[in-house]
C-alpha atoms as a PDB file:
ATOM      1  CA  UNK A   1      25.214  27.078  41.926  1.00  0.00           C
ATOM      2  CA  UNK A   2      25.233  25.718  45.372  1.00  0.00           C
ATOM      3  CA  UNK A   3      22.559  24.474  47.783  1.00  0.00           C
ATOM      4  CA  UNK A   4      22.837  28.171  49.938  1.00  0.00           C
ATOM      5  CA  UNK A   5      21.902  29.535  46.633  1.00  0.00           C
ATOM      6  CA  UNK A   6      19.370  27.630  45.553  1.00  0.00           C
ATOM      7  CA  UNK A   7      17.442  27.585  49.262  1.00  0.00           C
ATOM      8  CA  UNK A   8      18.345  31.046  50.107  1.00  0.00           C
ATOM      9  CA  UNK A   9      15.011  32.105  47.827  1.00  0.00           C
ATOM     10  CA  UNK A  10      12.902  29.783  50.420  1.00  0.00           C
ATOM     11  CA  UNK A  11      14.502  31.291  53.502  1.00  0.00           C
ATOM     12  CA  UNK A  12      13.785  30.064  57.438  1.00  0.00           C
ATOM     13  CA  UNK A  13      12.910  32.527  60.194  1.00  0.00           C
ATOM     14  CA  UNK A  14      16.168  32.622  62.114  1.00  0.00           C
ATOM     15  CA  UNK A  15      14.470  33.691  65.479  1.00  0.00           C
ATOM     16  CA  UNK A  16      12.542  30.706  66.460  1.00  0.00           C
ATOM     17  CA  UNK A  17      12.714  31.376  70.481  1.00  0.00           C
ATOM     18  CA  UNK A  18       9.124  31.941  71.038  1.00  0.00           C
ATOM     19  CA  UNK A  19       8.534  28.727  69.187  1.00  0.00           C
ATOM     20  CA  UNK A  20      10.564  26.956  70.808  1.00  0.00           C
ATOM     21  CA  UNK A  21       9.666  27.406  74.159  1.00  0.00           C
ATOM     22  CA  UNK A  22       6.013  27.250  73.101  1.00  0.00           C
ATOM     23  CA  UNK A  23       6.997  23.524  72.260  1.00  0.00           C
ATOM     24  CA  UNK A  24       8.815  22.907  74.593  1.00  0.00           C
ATOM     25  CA  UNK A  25       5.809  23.250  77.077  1.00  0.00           C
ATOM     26  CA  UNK A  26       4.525  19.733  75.388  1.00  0.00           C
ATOM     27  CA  UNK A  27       7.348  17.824  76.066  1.00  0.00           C
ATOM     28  CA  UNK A  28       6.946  15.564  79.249  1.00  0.00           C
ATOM     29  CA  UNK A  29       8.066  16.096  82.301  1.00  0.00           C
ATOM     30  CA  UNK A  30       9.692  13.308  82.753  1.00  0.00           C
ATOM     31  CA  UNK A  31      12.033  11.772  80.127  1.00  0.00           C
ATOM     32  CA  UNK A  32      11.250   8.532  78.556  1.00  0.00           C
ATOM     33  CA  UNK A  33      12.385   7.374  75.538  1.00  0.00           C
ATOM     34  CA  UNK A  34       9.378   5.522  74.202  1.00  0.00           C
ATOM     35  CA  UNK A  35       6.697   8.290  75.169  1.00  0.00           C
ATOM     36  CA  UNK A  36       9.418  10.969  73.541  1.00  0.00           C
ATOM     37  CA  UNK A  37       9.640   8.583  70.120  1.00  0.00           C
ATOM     38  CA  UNK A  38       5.563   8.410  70.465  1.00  0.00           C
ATOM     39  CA  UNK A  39       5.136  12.079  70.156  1.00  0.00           C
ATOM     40  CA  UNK A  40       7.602  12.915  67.496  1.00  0.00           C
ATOM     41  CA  UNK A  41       6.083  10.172  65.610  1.00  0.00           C
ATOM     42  CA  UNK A  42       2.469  12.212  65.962  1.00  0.00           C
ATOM     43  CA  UNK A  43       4.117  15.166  65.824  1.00  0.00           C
ATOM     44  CA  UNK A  44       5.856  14.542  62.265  1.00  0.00           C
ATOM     45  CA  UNK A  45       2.584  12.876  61.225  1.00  0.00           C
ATOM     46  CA  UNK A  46       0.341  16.120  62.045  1.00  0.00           C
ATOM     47  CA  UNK A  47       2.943  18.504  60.762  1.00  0.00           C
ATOM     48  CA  UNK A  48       3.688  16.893  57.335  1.00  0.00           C
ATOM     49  CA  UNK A  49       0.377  15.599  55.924  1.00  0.00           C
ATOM     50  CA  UNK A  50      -0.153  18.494  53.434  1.00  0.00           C
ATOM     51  CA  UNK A  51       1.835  16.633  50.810  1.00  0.00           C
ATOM     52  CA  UNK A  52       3.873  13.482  49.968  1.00  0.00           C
ATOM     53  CA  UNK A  53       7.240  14.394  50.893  1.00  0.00           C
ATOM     54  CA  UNK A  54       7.099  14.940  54.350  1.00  0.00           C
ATOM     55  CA  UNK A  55       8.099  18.240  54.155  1.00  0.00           C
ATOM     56  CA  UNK A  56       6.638  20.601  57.114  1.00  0.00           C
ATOM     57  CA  UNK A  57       3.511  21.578  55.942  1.00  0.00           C
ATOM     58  CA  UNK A  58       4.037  25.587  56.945  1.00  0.00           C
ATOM     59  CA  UNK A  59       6.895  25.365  54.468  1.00  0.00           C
ATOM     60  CA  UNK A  60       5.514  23.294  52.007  1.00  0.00           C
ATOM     61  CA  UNK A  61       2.449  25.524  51.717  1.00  0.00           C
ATOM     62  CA  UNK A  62       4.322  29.084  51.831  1.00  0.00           C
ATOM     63  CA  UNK A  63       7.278  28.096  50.637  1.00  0.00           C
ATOM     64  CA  UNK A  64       7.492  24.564  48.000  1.00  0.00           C
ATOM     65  CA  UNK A  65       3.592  24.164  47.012  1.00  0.00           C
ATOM     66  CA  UNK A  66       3.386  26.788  44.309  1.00  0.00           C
ATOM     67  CA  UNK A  67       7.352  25.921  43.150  1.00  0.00           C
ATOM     68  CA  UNK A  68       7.703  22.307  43.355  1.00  0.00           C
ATOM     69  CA  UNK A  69       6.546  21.007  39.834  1.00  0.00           C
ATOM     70  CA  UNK A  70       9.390  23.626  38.286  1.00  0.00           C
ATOM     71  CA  UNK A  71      12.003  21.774  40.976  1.00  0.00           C
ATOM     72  CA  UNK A  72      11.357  18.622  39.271  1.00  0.00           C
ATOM     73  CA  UNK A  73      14.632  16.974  38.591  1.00  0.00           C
ATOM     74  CA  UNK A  74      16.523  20.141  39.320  1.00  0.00           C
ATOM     75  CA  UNK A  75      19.302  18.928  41.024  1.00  0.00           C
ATOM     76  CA  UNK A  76      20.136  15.926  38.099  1.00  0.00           C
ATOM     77  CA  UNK A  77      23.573  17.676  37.929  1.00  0.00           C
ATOM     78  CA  UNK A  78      24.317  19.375  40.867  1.00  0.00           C
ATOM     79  CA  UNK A  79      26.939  18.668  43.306  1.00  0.00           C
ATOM     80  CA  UNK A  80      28.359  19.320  46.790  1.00  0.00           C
ATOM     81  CA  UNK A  81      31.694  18.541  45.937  1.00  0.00           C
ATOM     82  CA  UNK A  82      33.091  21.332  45.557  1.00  0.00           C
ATOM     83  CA  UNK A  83      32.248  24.579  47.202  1.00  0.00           C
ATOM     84  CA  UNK A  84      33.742  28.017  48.533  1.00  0.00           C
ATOM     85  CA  UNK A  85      31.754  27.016  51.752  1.00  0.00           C
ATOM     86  CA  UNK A  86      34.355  24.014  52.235  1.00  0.00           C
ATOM     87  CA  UNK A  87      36.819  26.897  52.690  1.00  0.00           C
ATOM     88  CA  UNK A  88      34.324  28.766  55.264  1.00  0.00           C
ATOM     89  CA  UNK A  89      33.950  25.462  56.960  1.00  0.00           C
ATOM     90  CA  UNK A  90      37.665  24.890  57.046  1.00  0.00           C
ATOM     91  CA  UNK A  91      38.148  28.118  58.843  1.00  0.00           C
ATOM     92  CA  UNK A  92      35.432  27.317  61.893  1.00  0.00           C
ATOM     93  CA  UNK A  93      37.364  23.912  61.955  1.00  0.00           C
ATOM     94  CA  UNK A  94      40.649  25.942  62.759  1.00  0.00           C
ATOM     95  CA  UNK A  95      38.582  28.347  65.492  1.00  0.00           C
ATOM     96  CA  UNK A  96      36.987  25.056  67.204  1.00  0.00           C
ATOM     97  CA  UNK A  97      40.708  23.680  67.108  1.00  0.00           C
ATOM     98  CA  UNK A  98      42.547  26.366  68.717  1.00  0.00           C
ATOM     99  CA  UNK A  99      39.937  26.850  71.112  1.00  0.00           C
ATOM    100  CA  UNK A 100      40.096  23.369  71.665  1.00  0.00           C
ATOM    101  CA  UNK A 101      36.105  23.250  71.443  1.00  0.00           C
ATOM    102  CA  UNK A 102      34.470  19.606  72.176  1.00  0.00           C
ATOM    103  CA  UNK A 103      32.085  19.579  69.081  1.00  0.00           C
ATOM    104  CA  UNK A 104      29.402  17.191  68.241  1.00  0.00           C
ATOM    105  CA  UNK A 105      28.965  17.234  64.274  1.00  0.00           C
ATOM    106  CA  UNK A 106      26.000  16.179  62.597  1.00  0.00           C
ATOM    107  CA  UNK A 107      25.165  15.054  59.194  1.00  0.00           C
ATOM    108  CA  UNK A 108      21.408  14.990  58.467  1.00  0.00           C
ATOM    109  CA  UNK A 109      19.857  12.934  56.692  1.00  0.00           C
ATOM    110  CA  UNK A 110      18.333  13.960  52.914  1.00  0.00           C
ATOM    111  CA  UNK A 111      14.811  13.898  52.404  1.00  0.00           C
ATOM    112  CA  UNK A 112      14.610  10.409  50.207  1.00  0.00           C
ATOM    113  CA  UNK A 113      11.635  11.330  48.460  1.00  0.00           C
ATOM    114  CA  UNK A 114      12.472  14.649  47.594  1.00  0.00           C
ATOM    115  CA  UNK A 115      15.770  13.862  46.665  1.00  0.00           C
ATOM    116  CA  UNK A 116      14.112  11.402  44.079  1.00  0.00           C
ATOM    117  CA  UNK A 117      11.922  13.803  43.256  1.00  0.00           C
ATOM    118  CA  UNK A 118      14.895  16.444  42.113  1.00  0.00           C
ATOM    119  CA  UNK A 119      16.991  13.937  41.098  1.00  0.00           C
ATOM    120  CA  UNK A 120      19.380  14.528  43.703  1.00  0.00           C
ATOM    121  CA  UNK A 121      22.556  11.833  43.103  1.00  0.00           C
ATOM    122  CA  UNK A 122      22.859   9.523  46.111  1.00  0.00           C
ATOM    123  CA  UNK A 123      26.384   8.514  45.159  1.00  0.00           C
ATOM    124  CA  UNK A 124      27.352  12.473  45.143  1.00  0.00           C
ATOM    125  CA  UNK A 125      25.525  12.887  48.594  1.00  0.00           C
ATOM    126  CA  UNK A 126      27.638   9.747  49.671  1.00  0.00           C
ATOM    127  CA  UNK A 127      30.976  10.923  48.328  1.00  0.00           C
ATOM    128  CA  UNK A 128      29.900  14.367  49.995  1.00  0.00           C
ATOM    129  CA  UNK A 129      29.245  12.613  53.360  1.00  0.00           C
ATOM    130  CA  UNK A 130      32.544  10.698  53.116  1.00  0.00           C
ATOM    131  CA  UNK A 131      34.611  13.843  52.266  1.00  0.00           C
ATOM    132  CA  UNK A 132      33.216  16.113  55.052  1.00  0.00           C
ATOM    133  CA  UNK A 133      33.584  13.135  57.159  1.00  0.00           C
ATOM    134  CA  UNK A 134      37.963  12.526  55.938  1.00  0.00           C
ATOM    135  CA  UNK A 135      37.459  16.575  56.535  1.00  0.00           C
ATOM    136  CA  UNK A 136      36.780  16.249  60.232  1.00  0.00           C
ATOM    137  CA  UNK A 137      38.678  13.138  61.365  1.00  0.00           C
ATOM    138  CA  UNK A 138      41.654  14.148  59.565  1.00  0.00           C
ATOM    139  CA  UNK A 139      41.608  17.161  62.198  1.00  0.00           C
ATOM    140  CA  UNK A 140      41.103  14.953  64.995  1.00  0.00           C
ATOM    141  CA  UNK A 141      37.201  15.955  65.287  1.00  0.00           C
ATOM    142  CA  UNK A 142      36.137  12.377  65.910  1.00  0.00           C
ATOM    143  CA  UNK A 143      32.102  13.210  67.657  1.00  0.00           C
ATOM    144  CA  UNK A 144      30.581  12.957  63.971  1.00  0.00           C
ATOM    145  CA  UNK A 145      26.783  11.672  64.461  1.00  0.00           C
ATOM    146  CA  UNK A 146      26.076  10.681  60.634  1.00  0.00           C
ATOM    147  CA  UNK A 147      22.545  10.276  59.857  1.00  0.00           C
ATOM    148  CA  UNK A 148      23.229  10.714  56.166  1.00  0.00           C
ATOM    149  CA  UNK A 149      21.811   7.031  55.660  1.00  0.00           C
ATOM    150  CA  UNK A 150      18.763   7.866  57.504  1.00  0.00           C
ATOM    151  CA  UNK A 151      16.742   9.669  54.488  1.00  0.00           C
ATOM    152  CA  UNK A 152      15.253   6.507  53.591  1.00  0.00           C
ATOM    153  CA  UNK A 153      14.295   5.238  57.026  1.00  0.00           C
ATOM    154  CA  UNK A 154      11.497   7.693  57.582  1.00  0.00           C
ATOM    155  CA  UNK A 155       9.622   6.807  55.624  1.00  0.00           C
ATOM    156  CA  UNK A 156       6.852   5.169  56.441  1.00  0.00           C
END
């Protein structure tokens, strides 16, 4: 089973637009970096106090809250190391190289407590991070932003 299987069954909206513009609108005017950190700090704080992962609390409530005590330690044995979506991946690599398309990658970073929570390996999630990371530089896609270390940092 992978992770597109497991989340498909807790699926996100894919047209946000509306949304997004309607945020948008709070953003300031002006762009500074301290007043930007500010409000995503509020932000994040107003949108995930429904429980103790953090997780948005729309999701949480339609989508985890009635679920989560069966996803304890669900993901003890699972693993991202090998996947037919490494092959999908591998063939959006070739279309961004022949294109020669300037792409930024980014690895997120896993939700620490809820990867404690499912029992989530961080060693996997590290040898994951390290091959999609050989995958990309070994193709000469060297703008790679990894947050993968991050998971623990937000907490607060």
């Amino acid at each position: 089973m992978n992770e597109d299987q497991i989340y498909a069954r807790f699926r996100i909206p894919v047209n946000n637009e509306q949304k997004i513009a309607k945020n948008a609108a709070q953003l300031p005017k002006v762009y500074n970096f301290q007043r930007l950190d500010r409000l995503a700090g509020e932000l994040g704080r107003q949108h995930t106090g429904s429980n103790d992962f953090q997780i948005g609390n729309r999701f949480w409530k339609r989508r985890l809250k009635h679920h989560f005590k069966a996803l304890k330690g669900f993901q003890a044995k699972m693993s991202f190391l090998k996947s037919p979506e490494y092959g999908d991946f591998q063939l959006v690599l070739n279309q961004f190289a022949k294109d020669h398309t300037n792409v930024l990658f980014i690895i997120p970073p896993v939700n620490y407590r809820w990867e404690k929570y499912t029992d989530l390996s961080s060693k996997m999630l590290m040898k994951f991070d390290h091959k999609i990371t050989y995958q990309l530089r070994s193709q000469g896609f060297n703008h790679i932003d990894d947050l993968s270390g991050m998971g623990m940092l937000i907490i607060s």
